[in-house]
C-alpha atoms as a PDB file:
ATOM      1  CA  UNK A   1      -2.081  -0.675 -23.440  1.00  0.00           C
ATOM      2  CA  UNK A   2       0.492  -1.327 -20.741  1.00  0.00           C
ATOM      3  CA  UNK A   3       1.085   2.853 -20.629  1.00  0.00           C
ATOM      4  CA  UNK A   4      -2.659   2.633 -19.573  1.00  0.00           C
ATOM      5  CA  UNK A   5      -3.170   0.494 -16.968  1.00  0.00           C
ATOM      6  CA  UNK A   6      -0.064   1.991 -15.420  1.00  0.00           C
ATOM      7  CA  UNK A   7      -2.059   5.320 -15.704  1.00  0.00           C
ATOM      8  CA  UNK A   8      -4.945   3.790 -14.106  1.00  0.00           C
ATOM      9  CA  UNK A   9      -3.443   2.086 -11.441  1.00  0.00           C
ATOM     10  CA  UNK A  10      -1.556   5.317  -9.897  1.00  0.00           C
ATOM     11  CA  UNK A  11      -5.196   7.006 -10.031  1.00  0.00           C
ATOM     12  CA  UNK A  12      -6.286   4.271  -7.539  1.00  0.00           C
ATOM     13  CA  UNK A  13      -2.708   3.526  -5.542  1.00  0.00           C
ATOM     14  CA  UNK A  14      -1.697   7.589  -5.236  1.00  0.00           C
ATOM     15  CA  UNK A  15      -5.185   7.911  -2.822  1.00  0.00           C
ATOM     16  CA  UNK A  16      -4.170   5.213  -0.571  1.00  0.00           C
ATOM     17  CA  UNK A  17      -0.320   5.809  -0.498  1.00  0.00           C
ATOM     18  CA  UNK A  18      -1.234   8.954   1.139  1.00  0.00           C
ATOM     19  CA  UNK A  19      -3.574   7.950   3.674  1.00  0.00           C
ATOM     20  CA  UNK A  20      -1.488   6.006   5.285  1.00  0.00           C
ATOM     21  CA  UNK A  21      -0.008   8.533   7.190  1.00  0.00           C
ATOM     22  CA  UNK A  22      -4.016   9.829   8.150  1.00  0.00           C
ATOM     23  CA  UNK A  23      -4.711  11.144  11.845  1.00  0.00           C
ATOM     24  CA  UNK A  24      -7.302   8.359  11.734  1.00  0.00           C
ATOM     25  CA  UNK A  25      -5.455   4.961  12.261  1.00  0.00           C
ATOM     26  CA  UNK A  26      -8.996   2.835  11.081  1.00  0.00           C
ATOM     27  CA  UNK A  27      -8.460   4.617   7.540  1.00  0.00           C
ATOM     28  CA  UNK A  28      -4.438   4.393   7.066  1.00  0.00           C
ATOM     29  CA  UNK A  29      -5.101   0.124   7.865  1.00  0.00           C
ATOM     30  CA  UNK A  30      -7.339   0.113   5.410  1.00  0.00           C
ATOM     31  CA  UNK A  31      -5.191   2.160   2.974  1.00  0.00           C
ATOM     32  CA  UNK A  32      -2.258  -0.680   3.723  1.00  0.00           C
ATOM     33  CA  UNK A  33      -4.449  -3.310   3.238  1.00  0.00           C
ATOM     34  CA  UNK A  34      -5.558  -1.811  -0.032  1.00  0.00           C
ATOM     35  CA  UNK A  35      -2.206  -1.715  -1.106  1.00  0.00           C
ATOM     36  CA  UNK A  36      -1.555  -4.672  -0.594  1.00  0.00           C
ATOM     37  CA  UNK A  37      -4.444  -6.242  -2.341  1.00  0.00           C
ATOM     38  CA  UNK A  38      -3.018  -4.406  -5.198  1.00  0.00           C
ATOM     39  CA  UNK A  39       0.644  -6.043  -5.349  1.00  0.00           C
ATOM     40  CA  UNK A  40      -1.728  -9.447  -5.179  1.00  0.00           C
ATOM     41  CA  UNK A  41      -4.729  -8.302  -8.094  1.00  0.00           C
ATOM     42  CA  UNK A  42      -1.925  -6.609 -10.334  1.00  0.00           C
ATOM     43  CA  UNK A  43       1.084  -8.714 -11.158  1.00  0.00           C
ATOM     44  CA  UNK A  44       2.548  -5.786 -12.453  1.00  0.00           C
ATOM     45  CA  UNK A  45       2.760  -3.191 -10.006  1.00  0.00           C
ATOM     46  CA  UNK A  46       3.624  -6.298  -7.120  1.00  0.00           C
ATOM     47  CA  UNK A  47       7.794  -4.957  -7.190  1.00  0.00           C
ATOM     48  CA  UNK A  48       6.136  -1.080  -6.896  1.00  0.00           C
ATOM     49  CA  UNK A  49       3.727  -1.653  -3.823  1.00  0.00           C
ATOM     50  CA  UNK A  50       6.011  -3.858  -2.043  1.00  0.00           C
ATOM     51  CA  UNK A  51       8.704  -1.332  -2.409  1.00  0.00           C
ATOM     52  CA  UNK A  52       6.503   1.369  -0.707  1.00  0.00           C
ATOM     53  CA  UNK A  53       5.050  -1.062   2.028  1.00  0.00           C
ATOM     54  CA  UNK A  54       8.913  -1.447   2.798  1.00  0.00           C
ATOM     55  CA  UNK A  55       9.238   2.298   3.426  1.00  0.00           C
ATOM     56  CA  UNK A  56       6.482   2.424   5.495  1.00  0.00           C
ATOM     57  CA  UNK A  57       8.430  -0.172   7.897  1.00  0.00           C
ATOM     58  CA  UNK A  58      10.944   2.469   8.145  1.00  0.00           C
ATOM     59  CA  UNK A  59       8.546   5.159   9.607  1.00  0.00           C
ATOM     60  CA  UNK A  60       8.375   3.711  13.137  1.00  0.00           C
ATOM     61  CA  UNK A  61       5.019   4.858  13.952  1.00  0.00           C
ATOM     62  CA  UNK A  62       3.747   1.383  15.390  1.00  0.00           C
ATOM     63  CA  UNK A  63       0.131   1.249  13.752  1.00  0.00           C
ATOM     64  CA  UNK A  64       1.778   1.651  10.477  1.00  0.00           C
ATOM     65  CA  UNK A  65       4.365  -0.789  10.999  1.00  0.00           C
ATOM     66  CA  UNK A  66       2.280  -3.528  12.937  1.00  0.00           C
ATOM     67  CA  UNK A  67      -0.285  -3.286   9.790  1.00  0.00           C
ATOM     68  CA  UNK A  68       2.547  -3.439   7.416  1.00  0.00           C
ATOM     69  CA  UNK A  69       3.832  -6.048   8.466  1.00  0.00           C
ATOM     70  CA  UNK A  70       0.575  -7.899   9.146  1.00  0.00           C
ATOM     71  CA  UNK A  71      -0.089  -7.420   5.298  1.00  0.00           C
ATOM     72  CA  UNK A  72       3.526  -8.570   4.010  1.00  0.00           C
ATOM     73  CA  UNK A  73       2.818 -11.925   6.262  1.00  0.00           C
ATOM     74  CA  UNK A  74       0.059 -11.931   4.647  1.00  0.00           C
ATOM     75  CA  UNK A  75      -2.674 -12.735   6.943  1.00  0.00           C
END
């Protein structure tokens, strides 16, 4: 069962992971904030999605990081 919702949950997290890095800065804050409703609704992917918010800090494009950051505070 576990092998399944770990199926499921990179069919929904894949999507957003790569939007973040969309020409259109509306959709990649929404794709971070998606994300990071994820870590919060799914205990067990929390260590995974935190672990790729972190890289996105390391991209230095300031939407990404100032959203990023905004989500990790969480607020």
């Amino acid at each position: 069962m576990f092998l399944c919702l770990i199926k499921d949950f990179l069919k929904f997290f894949l999507p957003y992971s790569a939007q973040v890095h969309d020409v259109d800065i509306e959709m990649s804050k929404k794709s971070i904030k998606a994300i990071g409703e994820i870590a919060l609704r799914l205990p067990q992917a929390s260590e995974f999605c935190i672990d790729v918010l972190l890289t996105f800090l390391s991209w230095e494009i300031e939407y990404i990081t100032s959203e990023t950051l905004v989500v990790i505070r969480g607020k």
